[in-house]
PDB file of N, CA and C in Angstrom:
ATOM      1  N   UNK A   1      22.147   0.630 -12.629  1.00  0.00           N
ATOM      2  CA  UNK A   1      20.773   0.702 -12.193  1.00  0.00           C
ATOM      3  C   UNK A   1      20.179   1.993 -12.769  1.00  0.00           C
ATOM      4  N   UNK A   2      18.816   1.757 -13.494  1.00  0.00           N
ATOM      5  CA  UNK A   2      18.395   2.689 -14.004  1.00  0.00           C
ATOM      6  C   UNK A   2      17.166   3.423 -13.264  1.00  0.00           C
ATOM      7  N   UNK A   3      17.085   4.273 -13.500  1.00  0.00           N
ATOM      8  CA  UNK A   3      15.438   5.100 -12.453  1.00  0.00           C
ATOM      9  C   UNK A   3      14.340   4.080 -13.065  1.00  0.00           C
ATOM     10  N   UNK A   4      14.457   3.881 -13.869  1.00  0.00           N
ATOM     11  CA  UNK A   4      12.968   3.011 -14.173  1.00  0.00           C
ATOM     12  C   UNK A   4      12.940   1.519 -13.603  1.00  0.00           C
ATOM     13  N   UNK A   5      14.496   0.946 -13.299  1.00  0.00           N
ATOM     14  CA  UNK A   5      14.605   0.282 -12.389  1.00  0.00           C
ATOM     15  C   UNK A   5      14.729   0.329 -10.961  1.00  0.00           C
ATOM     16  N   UNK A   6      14.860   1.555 -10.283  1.00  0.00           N
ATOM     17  CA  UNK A   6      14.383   2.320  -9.090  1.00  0.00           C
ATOM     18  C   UNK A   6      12.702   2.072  -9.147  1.00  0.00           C
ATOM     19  N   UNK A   7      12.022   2.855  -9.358  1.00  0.00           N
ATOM     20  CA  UNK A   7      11.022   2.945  -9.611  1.00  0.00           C
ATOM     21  C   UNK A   7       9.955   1.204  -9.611  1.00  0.00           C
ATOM     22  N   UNK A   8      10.207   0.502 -10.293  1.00  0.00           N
ATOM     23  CA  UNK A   8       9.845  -0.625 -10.420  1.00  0.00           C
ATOM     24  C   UNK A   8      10.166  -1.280  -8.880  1.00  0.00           C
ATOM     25  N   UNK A   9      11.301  -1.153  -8.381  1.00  0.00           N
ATOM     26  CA  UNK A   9      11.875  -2.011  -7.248  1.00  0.00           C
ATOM     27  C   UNK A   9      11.071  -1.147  -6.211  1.00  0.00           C
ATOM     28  N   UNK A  10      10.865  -0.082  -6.124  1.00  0.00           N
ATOM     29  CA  UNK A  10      10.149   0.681  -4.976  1.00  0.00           C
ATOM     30  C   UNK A  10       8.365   0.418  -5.525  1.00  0.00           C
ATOM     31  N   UNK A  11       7.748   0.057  -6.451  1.00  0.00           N
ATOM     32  CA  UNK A  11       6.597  -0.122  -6.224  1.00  0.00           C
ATOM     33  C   UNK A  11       6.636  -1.531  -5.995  1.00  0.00           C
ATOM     34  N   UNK A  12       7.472  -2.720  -6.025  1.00  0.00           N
ATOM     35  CA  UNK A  12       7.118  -4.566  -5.881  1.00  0.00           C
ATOM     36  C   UNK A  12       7.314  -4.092  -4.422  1.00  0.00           C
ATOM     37  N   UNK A  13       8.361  -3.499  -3.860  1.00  0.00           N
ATOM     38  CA  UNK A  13       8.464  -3.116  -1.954  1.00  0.00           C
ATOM     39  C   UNK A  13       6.742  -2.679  -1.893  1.00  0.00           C
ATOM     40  N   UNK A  14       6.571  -1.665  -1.965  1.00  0.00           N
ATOM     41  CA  UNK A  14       5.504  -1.191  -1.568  1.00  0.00           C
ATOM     42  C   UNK A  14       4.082  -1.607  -1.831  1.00  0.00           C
ATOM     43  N   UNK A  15       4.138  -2.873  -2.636  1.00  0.00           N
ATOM     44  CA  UNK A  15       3.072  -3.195  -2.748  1.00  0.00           C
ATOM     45  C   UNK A  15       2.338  -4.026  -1.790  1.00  0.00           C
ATOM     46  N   UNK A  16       3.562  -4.639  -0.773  1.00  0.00           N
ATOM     47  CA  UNK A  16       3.142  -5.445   0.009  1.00  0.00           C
ATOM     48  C   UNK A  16       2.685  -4.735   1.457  1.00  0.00           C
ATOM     49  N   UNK A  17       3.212  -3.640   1.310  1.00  0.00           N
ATOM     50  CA  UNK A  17       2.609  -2.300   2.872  1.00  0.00           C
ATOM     51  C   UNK A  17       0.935  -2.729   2.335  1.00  0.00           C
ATOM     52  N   UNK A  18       0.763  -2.318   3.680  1.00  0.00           N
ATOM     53  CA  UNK A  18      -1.070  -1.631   4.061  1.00  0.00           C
ATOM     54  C   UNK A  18      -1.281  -0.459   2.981  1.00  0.00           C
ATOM     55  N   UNK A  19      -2.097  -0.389   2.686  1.00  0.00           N
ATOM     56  CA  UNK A  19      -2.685   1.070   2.706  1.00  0.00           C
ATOM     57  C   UNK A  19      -3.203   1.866   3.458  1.00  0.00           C
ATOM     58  N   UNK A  20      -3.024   2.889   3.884  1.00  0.00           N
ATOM     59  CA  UNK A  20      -3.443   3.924   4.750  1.00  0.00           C
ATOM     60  C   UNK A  20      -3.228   5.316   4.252  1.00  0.00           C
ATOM     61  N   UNK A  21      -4.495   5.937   3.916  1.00  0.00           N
ATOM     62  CA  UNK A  21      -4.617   6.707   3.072  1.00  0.00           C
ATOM     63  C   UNK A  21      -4.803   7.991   3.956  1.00  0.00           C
ATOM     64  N   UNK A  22      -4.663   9.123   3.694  1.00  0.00           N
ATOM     65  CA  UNK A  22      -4.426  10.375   5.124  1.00  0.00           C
ATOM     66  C   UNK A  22      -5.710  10.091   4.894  1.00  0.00           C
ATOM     67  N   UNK A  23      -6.711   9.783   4.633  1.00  0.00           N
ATOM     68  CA  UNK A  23      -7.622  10.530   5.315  1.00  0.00           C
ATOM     69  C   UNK A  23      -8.207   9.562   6.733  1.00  0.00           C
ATOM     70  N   UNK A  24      -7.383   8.269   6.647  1.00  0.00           N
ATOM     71  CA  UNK A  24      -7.788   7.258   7.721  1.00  0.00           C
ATOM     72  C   UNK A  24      -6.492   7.851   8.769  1.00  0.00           C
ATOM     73  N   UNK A  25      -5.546   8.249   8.129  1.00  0.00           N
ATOM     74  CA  UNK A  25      -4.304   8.665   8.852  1.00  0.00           C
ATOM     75  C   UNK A  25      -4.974   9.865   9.889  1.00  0.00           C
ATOM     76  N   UNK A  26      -5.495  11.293   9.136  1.00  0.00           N
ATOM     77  CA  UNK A  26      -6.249  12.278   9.784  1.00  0.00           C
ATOM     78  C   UNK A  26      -7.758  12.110  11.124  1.00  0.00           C
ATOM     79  N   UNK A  27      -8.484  10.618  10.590  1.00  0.00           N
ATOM     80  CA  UNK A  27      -9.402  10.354  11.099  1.00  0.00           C
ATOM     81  C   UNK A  27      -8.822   9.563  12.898  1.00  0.00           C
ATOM     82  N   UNK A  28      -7.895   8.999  12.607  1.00  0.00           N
ATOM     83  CA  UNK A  28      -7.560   7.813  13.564  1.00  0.00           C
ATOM     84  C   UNK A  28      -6.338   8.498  14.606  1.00  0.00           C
ATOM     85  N   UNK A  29      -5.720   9.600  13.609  1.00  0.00           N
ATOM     86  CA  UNK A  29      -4.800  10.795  14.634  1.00  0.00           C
ATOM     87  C   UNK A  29      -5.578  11.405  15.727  1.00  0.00           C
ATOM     88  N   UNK A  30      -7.244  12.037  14.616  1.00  0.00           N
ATOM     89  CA  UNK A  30      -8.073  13.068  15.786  1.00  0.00           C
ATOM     90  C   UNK A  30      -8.724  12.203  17.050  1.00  0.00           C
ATOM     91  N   UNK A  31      -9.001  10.640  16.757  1.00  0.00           N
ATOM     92  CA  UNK A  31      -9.768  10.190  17.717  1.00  0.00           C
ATOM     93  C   UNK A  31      -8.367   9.801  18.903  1.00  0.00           C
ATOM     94  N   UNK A  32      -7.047   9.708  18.075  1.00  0.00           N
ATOM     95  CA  UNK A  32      -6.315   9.407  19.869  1.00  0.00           C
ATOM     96  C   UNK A  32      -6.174  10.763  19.798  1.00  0.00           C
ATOM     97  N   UNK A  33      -5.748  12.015  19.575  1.00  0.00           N
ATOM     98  CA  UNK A  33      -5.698  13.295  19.838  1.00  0.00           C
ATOM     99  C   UNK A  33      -6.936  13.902  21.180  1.00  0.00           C
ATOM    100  N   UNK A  34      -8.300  12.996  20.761  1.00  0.00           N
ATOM    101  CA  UNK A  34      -9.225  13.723  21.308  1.00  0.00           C
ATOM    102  C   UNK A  34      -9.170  12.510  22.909  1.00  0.00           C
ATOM    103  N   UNK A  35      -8.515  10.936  22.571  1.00  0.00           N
ATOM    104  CA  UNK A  35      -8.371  10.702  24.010  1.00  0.00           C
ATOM    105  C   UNK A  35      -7.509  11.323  24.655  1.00  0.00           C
ATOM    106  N   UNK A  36      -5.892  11.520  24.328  1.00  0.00           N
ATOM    107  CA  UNK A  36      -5.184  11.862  25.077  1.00  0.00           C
ATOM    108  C   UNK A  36      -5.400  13.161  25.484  1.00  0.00           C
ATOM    109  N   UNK A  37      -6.725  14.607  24.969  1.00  0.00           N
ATOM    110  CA  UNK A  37      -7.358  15.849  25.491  1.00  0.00           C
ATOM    111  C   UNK A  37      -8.131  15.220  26.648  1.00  0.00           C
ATOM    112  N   UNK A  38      -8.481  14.160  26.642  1.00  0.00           N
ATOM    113  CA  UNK A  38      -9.457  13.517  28.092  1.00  0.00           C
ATOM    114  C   UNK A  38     -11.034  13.736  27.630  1.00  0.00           C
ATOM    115  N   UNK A  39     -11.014  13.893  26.539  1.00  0.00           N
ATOM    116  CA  UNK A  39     -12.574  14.635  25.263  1.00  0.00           C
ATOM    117  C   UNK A  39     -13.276  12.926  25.125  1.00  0.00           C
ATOM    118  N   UNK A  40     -12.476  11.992  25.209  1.00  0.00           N
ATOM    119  CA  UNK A  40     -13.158  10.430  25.110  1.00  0.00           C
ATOM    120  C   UNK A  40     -12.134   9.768  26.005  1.00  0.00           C
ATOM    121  N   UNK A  41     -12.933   8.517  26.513  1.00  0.00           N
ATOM    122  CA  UNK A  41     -12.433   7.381  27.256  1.00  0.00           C
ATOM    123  C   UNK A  41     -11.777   6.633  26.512  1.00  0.00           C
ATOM    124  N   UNK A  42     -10.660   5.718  26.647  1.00  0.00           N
ATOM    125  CA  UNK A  42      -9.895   5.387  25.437  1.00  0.00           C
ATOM    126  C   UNK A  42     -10.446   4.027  25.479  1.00  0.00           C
ATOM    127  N   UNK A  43     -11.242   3.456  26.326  1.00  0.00           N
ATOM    128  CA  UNK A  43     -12.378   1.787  25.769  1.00  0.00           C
ATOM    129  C   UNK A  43     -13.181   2.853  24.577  1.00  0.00           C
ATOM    130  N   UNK A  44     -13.932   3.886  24.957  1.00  0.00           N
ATOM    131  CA  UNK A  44     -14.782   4.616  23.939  1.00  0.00           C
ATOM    132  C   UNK A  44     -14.053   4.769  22.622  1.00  0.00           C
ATOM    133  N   UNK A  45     -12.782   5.447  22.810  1.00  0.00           N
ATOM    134  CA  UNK A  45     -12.205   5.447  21.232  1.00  0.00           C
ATOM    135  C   UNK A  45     -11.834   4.533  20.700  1.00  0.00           C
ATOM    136  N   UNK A  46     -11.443   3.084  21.141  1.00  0.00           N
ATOM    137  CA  UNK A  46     -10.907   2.394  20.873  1.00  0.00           C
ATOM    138  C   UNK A  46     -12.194   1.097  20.290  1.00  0.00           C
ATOM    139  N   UNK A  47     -13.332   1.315  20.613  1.00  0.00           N
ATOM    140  CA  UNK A  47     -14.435   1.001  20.376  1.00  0.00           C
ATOM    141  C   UNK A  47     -14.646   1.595  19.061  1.00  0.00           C
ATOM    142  N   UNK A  48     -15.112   2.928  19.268  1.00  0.00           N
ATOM    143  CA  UNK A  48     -15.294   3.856  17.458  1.00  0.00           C
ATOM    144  C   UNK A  48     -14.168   3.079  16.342  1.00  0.00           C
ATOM    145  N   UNK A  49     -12.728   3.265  17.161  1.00  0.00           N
ATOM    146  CA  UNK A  49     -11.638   3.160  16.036  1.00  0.00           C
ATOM    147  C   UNK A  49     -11.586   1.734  15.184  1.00  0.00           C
ATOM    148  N   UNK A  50     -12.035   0.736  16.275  1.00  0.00           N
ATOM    149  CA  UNK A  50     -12.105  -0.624  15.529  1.00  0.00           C
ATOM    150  C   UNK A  50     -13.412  -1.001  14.850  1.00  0.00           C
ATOM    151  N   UNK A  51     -14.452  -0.194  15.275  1.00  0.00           N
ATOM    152  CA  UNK A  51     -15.355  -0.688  14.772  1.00  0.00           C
ATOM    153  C   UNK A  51     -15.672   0.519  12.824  1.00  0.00           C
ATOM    154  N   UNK A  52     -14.992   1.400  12.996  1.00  0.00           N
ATOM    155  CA  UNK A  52     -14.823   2.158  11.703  1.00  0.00           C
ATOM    156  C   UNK A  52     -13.898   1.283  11.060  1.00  0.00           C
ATOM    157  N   UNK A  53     -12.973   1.002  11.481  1.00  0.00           N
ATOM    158  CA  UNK A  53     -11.831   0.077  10.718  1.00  0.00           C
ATOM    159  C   UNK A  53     -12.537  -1.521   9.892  1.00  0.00           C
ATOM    160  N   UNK A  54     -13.370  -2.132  10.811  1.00  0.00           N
ATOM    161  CA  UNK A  54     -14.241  -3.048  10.429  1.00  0.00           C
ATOM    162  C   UNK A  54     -15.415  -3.111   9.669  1.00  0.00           C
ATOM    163  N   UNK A  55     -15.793  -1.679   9.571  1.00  0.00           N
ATOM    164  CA  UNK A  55     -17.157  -0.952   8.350  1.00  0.00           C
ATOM    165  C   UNK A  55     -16.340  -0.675   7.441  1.00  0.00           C
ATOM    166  N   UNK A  56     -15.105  -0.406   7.132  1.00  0.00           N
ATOM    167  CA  UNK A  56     -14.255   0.404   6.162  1.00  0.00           C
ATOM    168  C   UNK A  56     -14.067  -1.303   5.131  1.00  0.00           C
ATOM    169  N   UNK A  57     -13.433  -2.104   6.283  1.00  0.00           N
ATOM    170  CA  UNK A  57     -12.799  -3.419   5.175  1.00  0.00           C
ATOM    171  C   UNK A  57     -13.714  -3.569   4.650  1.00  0.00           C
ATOM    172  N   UNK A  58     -14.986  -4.096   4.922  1.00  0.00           N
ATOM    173  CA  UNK A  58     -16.021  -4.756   4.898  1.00  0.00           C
ATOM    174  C   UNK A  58     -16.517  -4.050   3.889  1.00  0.00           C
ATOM    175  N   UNK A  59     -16.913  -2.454   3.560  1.00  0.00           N
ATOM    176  CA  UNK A  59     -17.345  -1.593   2.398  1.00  0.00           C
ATOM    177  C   UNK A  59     -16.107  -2.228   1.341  1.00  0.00           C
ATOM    178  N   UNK A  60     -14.873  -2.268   1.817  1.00  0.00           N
ATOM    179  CA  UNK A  60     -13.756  -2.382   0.608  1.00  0.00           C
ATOM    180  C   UNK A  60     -13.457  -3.369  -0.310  1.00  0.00           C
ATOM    181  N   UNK A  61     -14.193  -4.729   0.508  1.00  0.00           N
ATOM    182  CA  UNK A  61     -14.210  -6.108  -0.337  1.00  0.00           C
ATOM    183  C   UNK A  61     -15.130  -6.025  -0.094  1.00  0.00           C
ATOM    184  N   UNK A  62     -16.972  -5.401  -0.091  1.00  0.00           N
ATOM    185  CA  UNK A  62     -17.653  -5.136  -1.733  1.00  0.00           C
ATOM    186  C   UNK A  62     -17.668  -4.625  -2.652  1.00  0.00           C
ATOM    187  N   UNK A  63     -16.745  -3.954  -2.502  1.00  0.00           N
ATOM    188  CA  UNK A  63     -16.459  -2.703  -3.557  1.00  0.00           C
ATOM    189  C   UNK A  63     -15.853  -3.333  -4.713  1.00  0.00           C
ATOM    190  N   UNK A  64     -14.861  -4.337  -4.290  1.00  0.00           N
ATOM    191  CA  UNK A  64     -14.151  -5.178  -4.885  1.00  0.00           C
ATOM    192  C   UNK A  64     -14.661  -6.070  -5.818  1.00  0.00           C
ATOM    193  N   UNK A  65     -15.288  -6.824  -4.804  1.00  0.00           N
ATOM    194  CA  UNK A  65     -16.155  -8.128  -5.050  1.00  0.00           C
ATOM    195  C   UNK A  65     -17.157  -7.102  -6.541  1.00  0.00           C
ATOM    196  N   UNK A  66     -17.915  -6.185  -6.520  1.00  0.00           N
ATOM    197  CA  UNK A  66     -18.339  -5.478  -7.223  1.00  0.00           C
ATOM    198  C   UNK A  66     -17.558  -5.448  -8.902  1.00  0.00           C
ATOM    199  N   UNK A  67     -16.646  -4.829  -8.366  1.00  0.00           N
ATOM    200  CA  UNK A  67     -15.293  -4.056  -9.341  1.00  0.00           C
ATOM    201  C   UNK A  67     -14.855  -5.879 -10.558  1.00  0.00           C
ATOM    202  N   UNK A  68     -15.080  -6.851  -9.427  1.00  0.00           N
ATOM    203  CA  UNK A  68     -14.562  -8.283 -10.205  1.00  0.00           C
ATOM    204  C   UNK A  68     -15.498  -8.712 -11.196  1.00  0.00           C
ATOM    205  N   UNK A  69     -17.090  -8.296 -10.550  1.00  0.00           N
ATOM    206  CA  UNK A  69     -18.445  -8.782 -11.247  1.00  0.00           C
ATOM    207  C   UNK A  69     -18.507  -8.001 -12.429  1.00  0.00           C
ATOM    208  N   UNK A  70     -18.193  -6.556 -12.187  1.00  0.00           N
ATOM    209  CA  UNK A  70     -18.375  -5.953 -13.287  1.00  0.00           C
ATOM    210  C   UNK A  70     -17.590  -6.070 -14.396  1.00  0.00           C
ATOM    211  N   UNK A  71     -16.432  -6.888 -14.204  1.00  0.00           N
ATOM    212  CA  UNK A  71     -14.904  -7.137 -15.389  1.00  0.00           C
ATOM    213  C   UNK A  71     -15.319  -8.297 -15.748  1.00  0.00           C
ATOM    214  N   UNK A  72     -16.686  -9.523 -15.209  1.00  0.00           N
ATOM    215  CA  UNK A  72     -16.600 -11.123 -15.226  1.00  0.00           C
ATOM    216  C   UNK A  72     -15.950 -11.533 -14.851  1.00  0.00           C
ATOM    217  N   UNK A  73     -14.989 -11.122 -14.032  1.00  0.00           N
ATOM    218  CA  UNK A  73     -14.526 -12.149 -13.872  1.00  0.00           C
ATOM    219  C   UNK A  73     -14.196 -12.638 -12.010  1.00  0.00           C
ATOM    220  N   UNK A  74     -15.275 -11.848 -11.133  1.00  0.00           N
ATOM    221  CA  UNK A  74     -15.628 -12.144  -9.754  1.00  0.00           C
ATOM    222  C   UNK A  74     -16.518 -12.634  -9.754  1.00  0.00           C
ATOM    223  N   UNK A  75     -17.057 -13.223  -8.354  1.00  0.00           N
ATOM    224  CA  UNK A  75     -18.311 -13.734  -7.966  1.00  0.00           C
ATOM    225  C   UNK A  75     -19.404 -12.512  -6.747  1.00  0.00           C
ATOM    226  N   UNK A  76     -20.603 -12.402  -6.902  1.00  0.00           N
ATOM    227  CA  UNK A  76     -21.007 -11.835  -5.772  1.00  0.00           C
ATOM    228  C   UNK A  76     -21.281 -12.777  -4.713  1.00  0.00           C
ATOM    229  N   UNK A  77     -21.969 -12.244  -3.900  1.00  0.00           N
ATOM    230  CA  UNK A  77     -22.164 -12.891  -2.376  1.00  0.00           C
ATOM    231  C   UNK A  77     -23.550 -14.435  -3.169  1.00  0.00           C
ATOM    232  N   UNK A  78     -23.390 -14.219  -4.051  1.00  0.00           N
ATOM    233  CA  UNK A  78     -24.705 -15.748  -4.142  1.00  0.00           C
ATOM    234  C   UNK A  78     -23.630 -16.363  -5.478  1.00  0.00           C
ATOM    235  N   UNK A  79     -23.949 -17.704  -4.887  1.00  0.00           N
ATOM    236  CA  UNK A  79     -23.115 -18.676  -6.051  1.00  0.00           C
ATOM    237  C   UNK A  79     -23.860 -19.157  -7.335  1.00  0.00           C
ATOM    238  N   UNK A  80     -22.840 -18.919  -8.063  1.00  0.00           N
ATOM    239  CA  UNK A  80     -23.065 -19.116  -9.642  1.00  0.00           C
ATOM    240  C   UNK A  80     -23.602 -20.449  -9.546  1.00  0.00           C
ATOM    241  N   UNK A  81     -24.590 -21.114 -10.363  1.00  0.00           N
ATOM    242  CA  UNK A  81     -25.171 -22.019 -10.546  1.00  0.00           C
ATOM    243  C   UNK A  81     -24.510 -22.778 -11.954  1.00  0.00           C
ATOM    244  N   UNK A  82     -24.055 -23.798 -12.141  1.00  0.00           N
ATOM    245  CA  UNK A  82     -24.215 -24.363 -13.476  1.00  0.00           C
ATOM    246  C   UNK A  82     -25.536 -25.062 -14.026  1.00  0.00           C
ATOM    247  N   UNK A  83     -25.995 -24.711 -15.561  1.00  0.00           N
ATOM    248  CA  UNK A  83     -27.252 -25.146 -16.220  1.00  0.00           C
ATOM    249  C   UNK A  83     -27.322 -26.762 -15.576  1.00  0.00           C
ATOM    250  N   UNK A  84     -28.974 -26.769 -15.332  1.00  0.00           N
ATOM    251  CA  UNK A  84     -28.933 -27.619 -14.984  1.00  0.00           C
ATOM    252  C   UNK A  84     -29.656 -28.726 -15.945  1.00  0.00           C
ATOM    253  N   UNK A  85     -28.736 -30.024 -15.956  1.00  0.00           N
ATOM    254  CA  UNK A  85     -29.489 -31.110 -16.947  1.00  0.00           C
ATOM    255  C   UNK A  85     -30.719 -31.940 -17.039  1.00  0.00           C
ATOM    256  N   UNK A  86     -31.712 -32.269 -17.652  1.00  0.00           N
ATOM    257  CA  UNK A  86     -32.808 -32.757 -17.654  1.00  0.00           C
ATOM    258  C   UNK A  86     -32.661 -34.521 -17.521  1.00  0.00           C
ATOM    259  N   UNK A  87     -33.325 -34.815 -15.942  1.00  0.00           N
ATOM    260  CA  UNK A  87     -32.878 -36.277 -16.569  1.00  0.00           C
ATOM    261  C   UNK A  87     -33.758 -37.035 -17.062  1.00  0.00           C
ATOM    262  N   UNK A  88     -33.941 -38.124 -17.817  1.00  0.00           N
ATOM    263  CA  UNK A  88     -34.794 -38.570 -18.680  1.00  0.00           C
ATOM    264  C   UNK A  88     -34.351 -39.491 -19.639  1.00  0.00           C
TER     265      UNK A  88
END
């Protein structure tokens, strides 16, 4: 087994994890940090935490959806039309 076969076998594993990037790691630590200080109600944080989590996906597959349009080879939010034929 070679490192470049290390390497390869540890990114096909890891490709299938989440992503969670510190700064969602740092964001989602301070809001239970600040329930378990008694600083928020944990319906209140737990409210913020899902509803940031649900603005975050939602920014991330347009970003996407974006990223596909701009290569050709995605669709945006309105459907492609095929030319349409004259009948006659």
């Amino acid at each position: 087994m070679t490192p470049g076969d290390l390497k390869a076998s540890a990114k096909a594993m890891t490709s299938h994890l989440p992503a969670f990037p510190g700064k969602d790691l740092l964001f989602y630590g301070g809001l239970g940090a600040l329930t378990v200080a008694g600083a928020l109600e944990w319906p209140v944080a737990l409210a913020i935490g899902g509803a940031t989590y649900v603005v975050r996906g939602r920014a991330g597959e347009e970003t996407e959806a974006d990223a596909g349009e701009a290569a050709g080879t995605g669709r945006t939010g309105e459907a492609r039309q095929a030319p349409q034929r004259s009948e006659g």
